[in-house]
PDB file of N, CA and C in Angstrom:
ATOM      1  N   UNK A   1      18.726  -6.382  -2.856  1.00  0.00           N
ATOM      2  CA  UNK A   1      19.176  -6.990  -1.621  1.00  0.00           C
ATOM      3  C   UNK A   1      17.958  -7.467  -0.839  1.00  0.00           C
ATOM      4  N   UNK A   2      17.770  -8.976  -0.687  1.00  0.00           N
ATOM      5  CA  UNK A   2      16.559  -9.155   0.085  1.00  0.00           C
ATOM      6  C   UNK A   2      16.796  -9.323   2.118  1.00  0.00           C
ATOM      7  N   UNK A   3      15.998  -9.255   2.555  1.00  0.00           N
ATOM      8  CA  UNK A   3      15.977  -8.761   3.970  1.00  0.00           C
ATOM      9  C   UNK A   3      16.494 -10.369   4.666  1.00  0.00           C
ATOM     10  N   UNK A   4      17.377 -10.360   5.669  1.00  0.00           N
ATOM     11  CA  UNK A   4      17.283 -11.445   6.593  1.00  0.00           C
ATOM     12  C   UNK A   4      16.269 -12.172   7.040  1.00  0.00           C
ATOM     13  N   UNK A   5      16.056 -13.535   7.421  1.00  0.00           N
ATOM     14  CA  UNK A   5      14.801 -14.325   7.264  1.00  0.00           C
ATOM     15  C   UNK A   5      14.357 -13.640   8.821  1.00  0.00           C
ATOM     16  N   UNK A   6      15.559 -13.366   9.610  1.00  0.00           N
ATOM     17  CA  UNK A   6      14.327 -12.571  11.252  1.00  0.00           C
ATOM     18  C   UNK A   6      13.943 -11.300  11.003  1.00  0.00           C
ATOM     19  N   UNK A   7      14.446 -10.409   9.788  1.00  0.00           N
ATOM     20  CA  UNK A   7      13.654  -9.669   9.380  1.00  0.00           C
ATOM     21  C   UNK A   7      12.552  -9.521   9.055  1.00  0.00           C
ATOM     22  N   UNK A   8      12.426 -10.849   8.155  1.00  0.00           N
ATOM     23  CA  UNK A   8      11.364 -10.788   7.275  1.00  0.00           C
ATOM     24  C   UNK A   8      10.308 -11.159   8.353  1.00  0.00           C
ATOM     25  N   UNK A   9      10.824 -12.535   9.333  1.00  0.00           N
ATOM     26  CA  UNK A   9       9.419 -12.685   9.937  1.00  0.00           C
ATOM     27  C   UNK A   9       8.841 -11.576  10.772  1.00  0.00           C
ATOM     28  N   UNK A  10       9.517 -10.525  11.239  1.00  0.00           N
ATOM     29  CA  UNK A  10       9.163  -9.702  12.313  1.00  0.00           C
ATOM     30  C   UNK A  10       8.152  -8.739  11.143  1.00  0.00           C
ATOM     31  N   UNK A  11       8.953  -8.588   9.909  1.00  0.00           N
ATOM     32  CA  UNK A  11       7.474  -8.002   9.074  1.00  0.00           C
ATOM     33  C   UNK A  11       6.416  -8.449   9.135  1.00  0.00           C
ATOM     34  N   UNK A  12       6.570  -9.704   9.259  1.00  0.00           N
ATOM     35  CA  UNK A  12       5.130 -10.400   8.969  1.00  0.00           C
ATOM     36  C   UNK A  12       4.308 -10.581  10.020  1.00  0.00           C
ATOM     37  N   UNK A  13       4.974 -10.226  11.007  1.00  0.00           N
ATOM     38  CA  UNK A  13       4.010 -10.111  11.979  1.00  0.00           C
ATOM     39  C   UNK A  13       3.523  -9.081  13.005  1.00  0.00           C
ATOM     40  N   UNK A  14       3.371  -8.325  12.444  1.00  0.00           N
ATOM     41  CA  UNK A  14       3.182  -6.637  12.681  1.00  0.00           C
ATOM     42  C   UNK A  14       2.319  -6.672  12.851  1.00  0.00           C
ATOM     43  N   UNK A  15       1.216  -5.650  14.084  1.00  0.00           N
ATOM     44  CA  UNK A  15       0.150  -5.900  14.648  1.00  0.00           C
ATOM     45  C   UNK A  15      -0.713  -5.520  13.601  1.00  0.00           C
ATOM     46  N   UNK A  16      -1.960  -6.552  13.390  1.00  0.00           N
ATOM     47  CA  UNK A  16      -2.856  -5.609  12.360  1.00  0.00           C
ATOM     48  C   UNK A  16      -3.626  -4.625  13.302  1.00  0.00           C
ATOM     49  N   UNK A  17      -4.399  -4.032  12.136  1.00  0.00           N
ATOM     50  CA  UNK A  17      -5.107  -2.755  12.997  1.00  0.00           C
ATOM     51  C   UNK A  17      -4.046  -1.449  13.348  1.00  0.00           C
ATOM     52  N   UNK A  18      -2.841  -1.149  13.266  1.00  0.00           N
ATOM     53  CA  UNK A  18      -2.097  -0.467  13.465  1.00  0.00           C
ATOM     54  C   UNK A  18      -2.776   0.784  12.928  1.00  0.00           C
ATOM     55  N   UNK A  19      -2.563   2.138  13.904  1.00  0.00           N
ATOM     56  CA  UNK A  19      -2.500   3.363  13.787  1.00  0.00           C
ATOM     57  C   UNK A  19      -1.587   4.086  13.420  1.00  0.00           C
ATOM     58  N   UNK A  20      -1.529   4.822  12.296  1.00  0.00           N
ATOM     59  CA  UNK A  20      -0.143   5.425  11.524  1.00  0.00           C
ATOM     60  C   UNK A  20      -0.755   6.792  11.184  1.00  0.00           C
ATOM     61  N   UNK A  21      -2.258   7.174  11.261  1.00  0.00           N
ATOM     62  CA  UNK A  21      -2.673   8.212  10.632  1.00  0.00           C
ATOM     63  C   UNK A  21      -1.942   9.887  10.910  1.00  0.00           C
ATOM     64  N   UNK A  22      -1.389  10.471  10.025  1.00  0.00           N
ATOM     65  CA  UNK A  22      -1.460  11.815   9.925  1.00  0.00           C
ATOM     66  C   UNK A  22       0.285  11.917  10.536  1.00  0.00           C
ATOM     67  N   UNK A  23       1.135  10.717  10.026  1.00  0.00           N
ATOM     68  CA  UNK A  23       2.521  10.642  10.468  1.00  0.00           C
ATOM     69  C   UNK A  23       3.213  11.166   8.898  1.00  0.00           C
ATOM     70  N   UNK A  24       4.564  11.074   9.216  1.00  0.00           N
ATOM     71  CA  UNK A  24       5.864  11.110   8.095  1.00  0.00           C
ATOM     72  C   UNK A  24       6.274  10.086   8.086  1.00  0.00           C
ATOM     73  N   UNK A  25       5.986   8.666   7.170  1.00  0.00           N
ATOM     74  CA  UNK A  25       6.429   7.852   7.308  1.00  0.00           C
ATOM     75  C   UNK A  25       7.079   7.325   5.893  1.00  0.00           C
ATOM     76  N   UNK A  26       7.672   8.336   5.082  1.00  0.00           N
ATOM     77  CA  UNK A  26       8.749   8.380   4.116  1.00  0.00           C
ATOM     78  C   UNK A  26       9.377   7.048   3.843  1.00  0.00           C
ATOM     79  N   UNK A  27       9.580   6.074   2.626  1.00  0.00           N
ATOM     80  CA  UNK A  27      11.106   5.268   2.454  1.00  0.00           C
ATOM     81  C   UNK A  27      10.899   4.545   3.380  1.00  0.00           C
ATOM     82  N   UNK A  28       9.619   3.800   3.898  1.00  0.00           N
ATOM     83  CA  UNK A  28       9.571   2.507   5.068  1.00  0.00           C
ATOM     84  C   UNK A  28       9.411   1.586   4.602  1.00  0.00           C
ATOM     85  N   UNK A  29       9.853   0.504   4.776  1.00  0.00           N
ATOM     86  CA  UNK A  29       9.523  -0.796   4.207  1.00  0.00           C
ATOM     87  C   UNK A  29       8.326  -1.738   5.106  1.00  0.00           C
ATOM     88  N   UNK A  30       7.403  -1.803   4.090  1.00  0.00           N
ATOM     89  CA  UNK A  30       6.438  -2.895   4.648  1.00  0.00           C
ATOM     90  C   UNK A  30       5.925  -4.182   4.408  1.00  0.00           C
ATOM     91  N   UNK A  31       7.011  -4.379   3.269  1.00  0.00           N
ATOM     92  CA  UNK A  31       7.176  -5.318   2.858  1.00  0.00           C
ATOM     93  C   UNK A  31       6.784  -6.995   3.292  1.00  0.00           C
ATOM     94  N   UNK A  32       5.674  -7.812   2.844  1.00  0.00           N
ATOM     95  CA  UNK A  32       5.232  -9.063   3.526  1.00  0.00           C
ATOM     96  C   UNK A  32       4.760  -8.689   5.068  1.00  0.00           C
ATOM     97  N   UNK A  33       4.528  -7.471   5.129  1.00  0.00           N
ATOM     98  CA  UNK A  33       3.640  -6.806   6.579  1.00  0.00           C
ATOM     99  C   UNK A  33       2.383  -7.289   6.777  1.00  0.00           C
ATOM    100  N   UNK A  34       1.803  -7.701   7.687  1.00  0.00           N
ATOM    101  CA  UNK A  34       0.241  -7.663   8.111  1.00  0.00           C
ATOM    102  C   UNK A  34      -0.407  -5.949   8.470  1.00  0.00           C
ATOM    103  N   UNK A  35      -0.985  -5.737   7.838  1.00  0.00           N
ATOM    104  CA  UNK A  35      -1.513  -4.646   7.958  1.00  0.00           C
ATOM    105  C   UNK A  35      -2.306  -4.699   7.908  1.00  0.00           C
ATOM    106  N   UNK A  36      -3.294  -5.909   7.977  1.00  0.00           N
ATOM    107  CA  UNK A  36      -4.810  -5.514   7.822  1.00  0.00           C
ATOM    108  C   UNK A  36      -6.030  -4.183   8.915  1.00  0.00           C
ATOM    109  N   UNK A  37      -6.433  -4.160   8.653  1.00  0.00           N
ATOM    110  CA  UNK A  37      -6.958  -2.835   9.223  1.00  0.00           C
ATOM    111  C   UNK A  37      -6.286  -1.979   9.679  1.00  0.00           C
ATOM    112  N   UNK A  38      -5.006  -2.078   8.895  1.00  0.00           N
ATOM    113  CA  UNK A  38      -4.417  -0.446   9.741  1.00  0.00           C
ATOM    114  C   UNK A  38      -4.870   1.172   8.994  1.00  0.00           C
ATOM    115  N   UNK A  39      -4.351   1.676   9.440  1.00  0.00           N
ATOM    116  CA  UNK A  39      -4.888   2.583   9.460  1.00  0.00           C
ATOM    117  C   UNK A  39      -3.983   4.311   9.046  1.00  0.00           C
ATOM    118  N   UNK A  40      -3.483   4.486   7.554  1.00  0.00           N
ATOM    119  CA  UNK A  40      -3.006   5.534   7.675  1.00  0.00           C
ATOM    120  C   UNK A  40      -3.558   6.581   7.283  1.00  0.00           C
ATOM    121  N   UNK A  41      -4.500   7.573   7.719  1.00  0.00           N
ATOM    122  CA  UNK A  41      -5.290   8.008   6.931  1.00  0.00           C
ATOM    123  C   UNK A  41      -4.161   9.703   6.904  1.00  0.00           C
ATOM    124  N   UNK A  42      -4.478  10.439   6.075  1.00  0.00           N
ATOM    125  CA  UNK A  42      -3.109  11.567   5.945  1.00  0.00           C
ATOM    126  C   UNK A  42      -2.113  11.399   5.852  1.00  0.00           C
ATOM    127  N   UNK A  43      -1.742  10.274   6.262  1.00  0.00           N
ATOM    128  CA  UNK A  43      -0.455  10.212   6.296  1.00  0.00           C
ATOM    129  C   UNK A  43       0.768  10.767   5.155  1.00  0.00           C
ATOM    130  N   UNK A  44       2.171  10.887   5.330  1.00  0.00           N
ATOM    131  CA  UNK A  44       3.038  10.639   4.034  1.00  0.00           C
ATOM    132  C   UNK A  44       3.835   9.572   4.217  1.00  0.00           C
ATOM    133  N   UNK A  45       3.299   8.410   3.013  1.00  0.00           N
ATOM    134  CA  UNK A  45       4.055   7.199   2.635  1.00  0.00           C
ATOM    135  C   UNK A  45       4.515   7.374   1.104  1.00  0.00           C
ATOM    136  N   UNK A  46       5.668   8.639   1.005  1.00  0.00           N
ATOM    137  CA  UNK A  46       6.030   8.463  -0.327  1.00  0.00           C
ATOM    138  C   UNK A  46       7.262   7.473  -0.311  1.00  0.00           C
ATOM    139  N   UNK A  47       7.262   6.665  -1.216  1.00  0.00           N
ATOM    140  CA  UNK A  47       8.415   6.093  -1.746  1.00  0.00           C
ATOM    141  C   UNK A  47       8.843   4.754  -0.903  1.00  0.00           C
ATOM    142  N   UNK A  48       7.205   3.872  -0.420  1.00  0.00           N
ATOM    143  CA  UNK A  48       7.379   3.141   0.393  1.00  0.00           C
ATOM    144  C   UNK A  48       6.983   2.129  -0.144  1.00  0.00           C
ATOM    145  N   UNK A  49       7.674   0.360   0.759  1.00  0.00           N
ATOM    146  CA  UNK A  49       7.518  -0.748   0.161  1.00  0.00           C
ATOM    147  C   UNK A  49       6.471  -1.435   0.412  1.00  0.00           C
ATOM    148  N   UNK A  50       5.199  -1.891  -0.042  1.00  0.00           N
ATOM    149  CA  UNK A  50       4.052  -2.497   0.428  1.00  0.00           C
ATOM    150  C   UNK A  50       4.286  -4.168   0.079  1.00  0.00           C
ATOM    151  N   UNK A  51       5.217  -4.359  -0.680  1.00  0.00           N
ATOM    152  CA  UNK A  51       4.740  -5.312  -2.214  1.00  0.00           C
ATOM    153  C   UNK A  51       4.791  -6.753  -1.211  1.00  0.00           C
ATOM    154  N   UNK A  52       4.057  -7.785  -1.499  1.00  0.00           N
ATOM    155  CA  UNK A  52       3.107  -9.093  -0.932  1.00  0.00           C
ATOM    156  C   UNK A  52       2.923  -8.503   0.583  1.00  0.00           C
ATOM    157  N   UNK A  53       2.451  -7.331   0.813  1.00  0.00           N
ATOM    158  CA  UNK A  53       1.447  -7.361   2.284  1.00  0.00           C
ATOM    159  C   UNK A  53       0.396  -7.104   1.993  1.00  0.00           C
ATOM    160  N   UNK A  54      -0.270  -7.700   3.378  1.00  0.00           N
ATOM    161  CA  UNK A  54      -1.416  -8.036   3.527  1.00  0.00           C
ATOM    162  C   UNK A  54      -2.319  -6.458   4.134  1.00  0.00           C
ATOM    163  N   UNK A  55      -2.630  -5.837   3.444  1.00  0.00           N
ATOM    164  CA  UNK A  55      -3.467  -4.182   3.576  1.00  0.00           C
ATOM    165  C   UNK A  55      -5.095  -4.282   3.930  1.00  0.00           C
ATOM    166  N   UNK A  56      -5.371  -5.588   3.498  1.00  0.00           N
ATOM    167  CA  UNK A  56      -6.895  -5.633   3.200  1.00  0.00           C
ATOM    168  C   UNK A  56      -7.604  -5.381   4.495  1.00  0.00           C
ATOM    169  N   UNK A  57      -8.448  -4.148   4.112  1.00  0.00           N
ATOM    170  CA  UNK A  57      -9.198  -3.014   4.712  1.00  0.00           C
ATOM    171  C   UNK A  57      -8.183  -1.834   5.471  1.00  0.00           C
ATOM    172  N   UNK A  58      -7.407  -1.756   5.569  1.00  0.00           N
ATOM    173  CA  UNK A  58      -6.523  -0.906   5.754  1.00  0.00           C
ATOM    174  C   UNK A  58      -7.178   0.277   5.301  1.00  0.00           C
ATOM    175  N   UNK A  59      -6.753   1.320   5.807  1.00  0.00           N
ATOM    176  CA  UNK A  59      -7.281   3.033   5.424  1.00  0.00           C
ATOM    177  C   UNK A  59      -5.922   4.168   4.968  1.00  0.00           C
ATOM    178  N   UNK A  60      -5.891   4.052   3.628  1.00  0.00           N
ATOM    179  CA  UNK A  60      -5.124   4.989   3.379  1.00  0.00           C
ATOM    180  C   UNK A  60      -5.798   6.388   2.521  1.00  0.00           C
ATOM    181  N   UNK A  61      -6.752   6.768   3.867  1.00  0.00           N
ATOM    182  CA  UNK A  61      -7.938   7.981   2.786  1.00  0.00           C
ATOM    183  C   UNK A  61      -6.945   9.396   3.465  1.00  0.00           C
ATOM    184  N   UNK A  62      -6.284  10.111   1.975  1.00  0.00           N
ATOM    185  CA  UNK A  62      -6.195  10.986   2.544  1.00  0.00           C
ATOM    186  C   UNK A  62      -4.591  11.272   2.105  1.00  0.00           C
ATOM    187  N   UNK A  63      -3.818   9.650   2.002  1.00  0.00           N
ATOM    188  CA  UNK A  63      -2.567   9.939   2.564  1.00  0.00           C
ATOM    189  C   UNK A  63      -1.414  10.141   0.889  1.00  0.00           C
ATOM    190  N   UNK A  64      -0.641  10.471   1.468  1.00  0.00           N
ATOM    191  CA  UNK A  64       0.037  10.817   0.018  1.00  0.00           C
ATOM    192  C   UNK A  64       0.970   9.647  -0.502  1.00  0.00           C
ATOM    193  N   UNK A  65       1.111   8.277  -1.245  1.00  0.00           N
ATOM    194  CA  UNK A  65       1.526   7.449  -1.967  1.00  0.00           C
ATOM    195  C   UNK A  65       2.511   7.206  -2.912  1.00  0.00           C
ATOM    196  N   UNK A  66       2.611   8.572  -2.922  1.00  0.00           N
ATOM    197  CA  UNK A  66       3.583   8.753  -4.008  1.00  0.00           C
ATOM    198  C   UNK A  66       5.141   7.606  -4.158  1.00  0.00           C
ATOM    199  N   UNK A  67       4.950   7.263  -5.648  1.00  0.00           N
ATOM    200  CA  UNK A  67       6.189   6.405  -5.039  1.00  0.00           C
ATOM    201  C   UNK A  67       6.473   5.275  -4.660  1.00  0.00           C
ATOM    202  N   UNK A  68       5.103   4.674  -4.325  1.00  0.00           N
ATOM    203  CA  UNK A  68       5.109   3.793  -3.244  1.00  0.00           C
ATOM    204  C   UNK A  68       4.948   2.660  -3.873  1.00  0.00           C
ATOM    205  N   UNK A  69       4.947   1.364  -3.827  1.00  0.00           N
ATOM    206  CA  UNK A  69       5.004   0.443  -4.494  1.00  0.00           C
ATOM    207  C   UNK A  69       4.362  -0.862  -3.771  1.00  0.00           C
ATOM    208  N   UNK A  70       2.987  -1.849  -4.127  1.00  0.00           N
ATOM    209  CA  UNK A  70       2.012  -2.233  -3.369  1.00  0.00           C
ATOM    210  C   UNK A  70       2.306  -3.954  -4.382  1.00  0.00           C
ATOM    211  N   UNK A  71       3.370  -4.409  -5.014  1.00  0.00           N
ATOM    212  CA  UNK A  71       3.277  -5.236  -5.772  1.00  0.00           C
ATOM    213  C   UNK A  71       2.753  -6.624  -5.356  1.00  0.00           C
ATOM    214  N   UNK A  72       1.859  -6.806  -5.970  1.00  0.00           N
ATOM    215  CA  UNK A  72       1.159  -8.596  -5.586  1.00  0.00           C
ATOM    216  C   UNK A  72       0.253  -8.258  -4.168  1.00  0.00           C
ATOM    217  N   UNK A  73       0.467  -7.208  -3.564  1.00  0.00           N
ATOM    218  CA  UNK A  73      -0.074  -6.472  -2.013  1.00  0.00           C
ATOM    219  C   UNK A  73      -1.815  -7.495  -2.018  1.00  0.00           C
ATOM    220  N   UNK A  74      -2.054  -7.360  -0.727  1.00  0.00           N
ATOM    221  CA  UNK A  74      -3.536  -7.849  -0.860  1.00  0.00           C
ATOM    222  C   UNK A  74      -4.449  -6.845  -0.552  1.00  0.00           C
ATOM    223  N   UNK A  75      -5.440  -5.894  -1.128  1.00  0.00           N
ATOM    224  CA  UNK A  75      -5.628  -4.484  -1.153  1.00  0.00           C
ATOM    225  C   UNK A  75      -7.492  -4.799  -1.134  1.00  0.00           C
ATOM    226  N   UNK A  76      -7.732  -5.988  -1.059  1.00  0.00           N
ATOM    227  CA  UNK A  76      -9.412  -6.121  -1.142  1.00  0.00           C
ATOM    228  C   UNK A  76      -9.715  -5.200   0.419  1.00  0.00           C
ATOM    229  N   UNK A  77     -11.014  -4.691  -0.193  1.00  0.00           N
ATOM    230  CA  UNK A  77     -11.548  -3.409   0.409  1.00  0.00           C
ATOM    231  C   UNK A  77     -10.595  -2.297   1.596  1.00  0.00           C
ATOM    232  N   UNK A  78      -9.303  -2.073   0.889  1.00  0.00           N
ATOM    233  CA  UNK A  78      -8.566  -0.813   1.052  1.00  0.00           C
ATOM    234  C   UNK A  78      -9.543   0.676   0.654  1.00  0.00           C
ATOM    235  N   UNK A  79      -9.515   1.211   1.395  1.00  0.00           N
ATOM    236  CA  UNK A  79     -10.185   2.706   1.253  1.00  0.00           C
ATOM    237  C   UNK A  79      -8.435   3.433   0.505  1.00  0.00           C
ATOM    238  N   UNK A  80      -8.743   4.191  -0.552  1.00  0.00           N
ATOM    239  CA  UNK A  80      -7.478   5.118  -0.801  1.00  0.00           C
ATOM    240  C   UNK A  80      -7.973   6.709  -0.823  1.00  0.00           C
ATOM    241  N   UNK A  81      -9.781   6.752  -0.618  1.00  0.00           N
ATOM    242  CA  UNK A  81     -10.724   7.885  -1.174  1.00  0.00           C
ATOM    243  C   UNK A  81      -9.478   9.143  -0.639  1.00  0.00           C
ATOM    244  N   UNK A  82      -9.532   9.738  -2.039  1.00  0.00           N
ATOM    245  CA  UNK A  82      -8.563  11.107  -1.680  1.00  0.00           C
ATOM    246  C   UNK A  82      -6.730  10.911  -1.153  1.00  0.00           C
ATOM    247  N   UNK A  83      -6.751   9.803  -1.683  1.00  0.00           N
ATOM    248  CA  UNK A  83      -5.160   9.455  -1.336  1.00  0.00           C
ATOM    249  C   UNK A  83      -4.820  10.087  -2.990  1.00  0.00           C
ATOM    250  N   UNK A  84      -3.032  10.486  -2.727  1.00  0.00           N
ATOM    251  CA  UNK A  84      -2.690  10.460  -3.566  1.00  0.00           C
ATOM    252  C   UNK A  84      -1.641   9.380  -4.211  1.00  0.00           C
ATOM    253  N   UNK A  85      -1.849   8.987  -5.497  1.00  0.00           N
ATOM    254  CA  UNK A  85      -1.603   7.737  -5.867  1.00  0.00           C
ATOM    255  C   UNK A  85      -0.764   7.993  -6.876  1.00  0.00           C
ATOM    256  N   UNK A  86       0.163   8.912  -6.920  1.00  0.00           N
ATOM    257  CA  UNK A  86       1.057   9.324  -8.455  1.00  0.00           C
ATOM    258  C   UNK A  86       2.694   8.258  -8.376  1.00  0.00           C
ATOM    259  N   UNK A  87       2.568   7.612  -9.681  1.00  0.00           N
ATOM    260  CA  UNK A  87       3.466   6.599  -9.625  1.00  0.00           C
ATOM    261  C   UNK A  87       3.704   5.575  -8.943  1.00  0.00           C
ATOM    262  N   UNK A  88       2.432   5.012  -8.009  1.00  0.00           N
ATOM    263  CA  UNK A  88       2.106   4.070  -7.490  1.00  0.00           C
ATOM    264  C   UNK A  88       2.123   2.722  -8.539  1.00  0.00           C
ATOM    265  N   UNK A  89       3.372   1.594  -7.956  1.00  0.00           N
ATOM    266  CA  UNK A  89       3.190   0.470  -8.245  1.00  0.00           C
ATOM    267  C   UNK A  89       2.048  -0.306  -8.040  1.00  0.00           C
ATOM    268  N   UNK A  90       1.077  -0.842  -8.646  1.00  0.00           N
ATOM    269  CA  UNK A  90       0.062  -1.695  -8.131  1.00  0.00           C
ATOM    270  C   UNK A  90       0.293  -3.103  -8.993  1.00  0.00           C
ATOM    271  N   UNK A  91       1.322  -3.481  -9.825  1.00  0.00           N
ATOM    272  CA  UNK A  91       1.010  -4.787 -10.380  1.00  0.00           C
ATOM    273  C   UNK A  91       0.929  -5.807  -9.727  1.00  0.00           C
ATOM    274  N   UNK A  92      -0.107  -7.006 -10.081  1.00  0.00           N
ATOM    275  CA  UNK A  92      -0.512  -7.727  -9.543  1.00  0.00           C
ATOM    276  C   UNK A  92      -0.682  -7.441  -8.319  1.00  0.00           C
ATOM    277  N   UNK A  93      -1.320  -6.361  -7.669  1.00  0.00           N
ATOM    278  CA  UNK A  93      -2.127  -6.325  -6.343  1.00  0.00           C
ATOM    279  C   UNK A  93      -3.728  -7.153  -6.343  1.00  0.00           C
ATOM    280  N   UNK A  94      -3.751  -7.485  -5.577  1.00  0.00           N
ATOM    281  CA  UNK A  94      -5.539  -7.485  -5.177  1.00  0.00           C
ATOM    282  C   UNK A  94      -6.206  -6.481  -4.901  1.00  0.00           C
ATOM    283  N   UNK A  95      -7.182  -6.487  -5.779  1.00  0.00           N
ATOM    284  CA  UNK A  95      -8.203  -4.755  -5.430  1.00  0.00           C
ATOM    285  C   UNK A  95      -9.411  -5.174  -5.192  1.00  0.00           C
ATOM    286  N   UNK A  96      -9.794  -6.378  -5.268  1.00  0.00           N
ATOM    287  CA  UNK A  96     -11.487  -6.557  -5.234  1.00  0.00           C
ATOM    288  C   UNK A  96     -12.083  -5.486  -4.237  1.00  0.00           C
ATOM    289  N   UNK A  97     -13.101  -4.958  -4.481  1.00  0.00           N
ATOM    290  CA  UNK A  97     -13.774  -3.840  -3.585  1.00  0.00           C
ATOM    291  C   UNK A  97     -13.052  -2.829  -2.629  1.00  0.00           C
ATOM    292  N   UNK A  98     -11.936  -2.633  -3.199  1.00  0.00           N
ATOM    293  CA  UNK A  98     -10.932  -1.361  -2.793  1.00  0.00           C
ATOM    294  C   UNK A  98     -11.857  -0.083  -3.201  1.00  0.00           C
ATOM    295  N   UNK A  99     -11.784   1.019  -2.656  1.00  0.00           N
ATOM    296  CA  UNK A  99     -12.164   2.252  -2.908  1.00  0.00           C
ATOM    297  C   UNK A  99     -11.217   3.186  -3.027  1.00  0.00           C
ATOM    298  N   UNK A 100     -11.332   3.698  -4.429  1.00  0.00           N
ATOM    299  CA  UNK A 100     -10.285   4.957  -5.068  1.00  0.00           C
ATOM    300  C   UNK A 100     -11.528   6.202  -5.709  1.00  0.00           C
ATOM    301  N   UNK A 101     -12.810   6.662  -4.629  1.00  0.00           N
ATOM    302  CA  UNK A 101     -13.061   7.780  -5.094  1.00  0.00           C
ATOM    303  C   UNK A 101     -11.925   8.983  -4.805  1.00  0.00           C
ATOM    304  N   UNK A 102     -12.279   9.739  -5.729  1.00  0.00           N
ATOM    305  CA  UNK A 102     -11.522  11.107  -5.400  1.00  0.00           C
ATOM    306  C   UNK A 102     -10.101  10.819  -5.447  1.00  0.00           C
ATOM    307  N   UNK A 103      -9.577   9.877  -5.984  1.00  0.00           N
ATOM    308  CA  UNK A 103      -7.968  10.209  -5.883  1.00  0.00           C
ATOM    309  C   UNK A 103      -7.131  10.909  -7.031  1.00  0.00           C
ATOM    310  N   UNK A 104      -6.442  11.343  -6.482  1.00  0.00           N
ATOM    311  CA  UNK A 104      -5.400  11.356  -7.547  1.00  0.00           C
ATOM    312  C   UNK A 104      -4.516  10.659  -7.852  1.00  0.00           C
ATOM    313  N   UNK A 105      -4.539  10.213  -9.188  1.00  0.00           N
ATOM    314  CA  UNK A 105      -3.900   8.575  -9.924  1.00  0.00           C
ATOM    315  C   UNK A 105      -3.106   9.239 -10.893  1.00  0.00           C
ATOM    316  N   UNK A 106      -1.953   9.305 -11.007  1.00  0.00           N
ATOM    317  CA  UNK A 106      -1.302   8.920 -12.393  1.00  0.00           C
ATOM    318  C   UNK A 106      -0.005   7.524 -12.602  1.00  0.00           C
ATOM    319  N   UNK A 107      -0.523   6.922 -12.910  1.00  0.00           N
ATOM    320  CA  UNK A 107       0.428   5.587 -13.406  1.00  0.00           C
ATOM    321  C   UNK A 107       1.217   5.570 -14.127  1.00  0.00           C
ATOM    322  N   UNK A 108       2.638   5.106 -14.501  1.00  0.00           N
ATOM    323  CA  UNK A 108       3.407   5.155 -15.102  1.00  0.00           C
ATOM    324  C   UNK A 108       2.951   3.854 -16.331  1.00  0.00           C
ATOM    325  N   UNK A 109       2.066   3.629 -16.777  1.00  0.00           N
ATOM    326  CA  UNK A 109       1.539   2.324 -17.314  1.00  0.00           C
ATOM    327  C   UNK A 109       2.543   2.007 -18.492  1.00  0.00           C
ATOM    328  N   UNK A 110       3.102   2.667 -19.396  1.00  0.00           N
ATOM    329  CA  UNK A 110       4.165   2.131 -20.190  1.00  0.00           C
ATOM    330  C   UNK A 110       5.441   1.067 -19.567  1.00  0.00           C
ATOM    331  N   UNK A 111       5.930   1.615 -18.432  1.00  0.00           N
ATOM    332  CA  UNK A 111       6.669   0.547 -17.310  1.00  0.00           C
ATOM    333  C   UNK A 111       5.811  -0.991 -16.716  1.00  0.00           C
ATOM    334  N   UNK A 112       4.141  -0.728 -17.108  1.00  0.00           N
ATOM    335  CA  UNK A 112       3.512  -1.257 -16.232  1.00  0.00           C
ATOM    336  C   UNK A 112       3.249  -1.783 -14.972  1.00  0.00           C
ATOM    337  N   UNK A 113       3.374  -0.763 -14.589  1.00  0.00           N
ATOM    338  CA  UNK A 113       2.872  -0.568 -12.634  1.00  0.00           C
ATOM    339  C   UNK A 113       1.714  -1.008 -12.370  1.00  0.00           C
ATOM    340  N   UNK A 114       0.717  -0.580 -13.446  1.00  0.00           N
ATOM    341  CA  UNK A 114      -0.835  -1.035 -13.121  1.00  0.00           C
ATOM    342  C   UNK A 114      -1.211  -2.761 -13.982  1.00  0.00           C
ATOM    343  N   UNK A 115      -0.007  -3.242 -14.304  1.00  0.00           N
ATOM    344  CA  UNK A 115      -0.425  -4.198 -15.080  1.00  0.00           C
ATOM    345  C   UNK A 115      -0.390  -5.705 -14.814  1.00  0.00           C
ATOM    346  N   UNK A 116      -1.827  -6.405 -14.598  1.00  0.00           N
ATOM    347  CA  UNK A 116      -1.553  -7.470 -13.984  1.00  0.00           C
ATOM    348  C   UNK A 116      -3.065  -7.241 -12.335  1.00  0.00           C
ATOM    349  N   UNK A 117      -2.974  -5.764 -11.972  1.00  0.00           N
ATOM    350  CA  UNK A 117      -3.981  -5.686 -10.918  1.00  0.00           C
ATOM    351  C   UNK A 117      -5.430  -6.064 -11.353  1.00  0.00           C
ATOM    352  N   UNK A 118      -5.772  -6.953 -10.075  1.00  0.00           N
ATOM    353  CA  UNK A 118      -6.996  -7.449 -10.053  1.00  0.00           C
ATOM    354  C   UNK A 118      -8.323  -7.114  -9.192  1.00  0.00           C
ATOM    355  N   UNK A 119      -9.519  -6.331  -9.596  1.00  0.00           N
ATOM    356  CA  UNK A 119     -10.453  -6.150  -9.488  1.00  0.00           C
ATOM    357  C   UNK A 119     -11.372  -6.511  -9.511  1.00  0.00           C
ATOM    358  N   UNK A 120     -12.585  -5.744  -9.058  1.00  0.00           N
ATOM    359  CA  UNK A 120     -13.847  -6.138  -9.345  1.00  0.00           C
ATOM    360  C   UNK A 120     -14.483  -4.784 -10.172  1.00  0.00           C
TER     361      UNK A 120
END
């Protein structure tokens, strides 16, 4: 089911820089969101929609991912250091100079979640 078009634009124009750190923010859709520099660091975003928003530099150090799904997302220099990342969609995201020290990653890669993401 895709979202109403005043839905969609009010996603898209979501303040960047937003503060979310160390919330419950479960099953949210962020779908075509501006998020650039926001900011969830601790947070819990399990089982949430990222897929074509805009994240780049965003801070998710810390926060738990699970679930969550970032497809085509724009993720150049996203911090995830110490996020947890289990069953995280990333296909076709942008990663150029994203940071994933210390996380915990497991991908479902037979489904290919990770397939298609672009790096440096």
């Amino acid at each position: 089911m895709s979202p109403n078009p005043d839905e969609a634009k009010s996603q898209e124009s979501l303040v960047k820089g937003l503060v979310l750190s160390k919330r419950d923010l479960c099953n949210q859709d962020f779908r075509r969101a501006n998020l650039k520099r926001a900011k969830f660091v601790k947070a819990v975003l399990k089982n949430c929609q990222f897929d074509g928003a805009n994240c780049r530099r965003a801070n998710f150090s810390g926060a738990d991912l699970s679930g969550s799904s970032f497809r085509n997302a724009r993720l150049q220099k996203a911090n995830f250091r110490g996020a947890l990342l289990k069953d995280v969609n990333l296909q076709g995201a942008r990663l150029e100079g994203a940071s994933f020290d210390e996380v915990v990653m497991k991908w479902l890669t037979e489904n290919g979640y990770f397939h298609n993401a672009v790096g440096d």
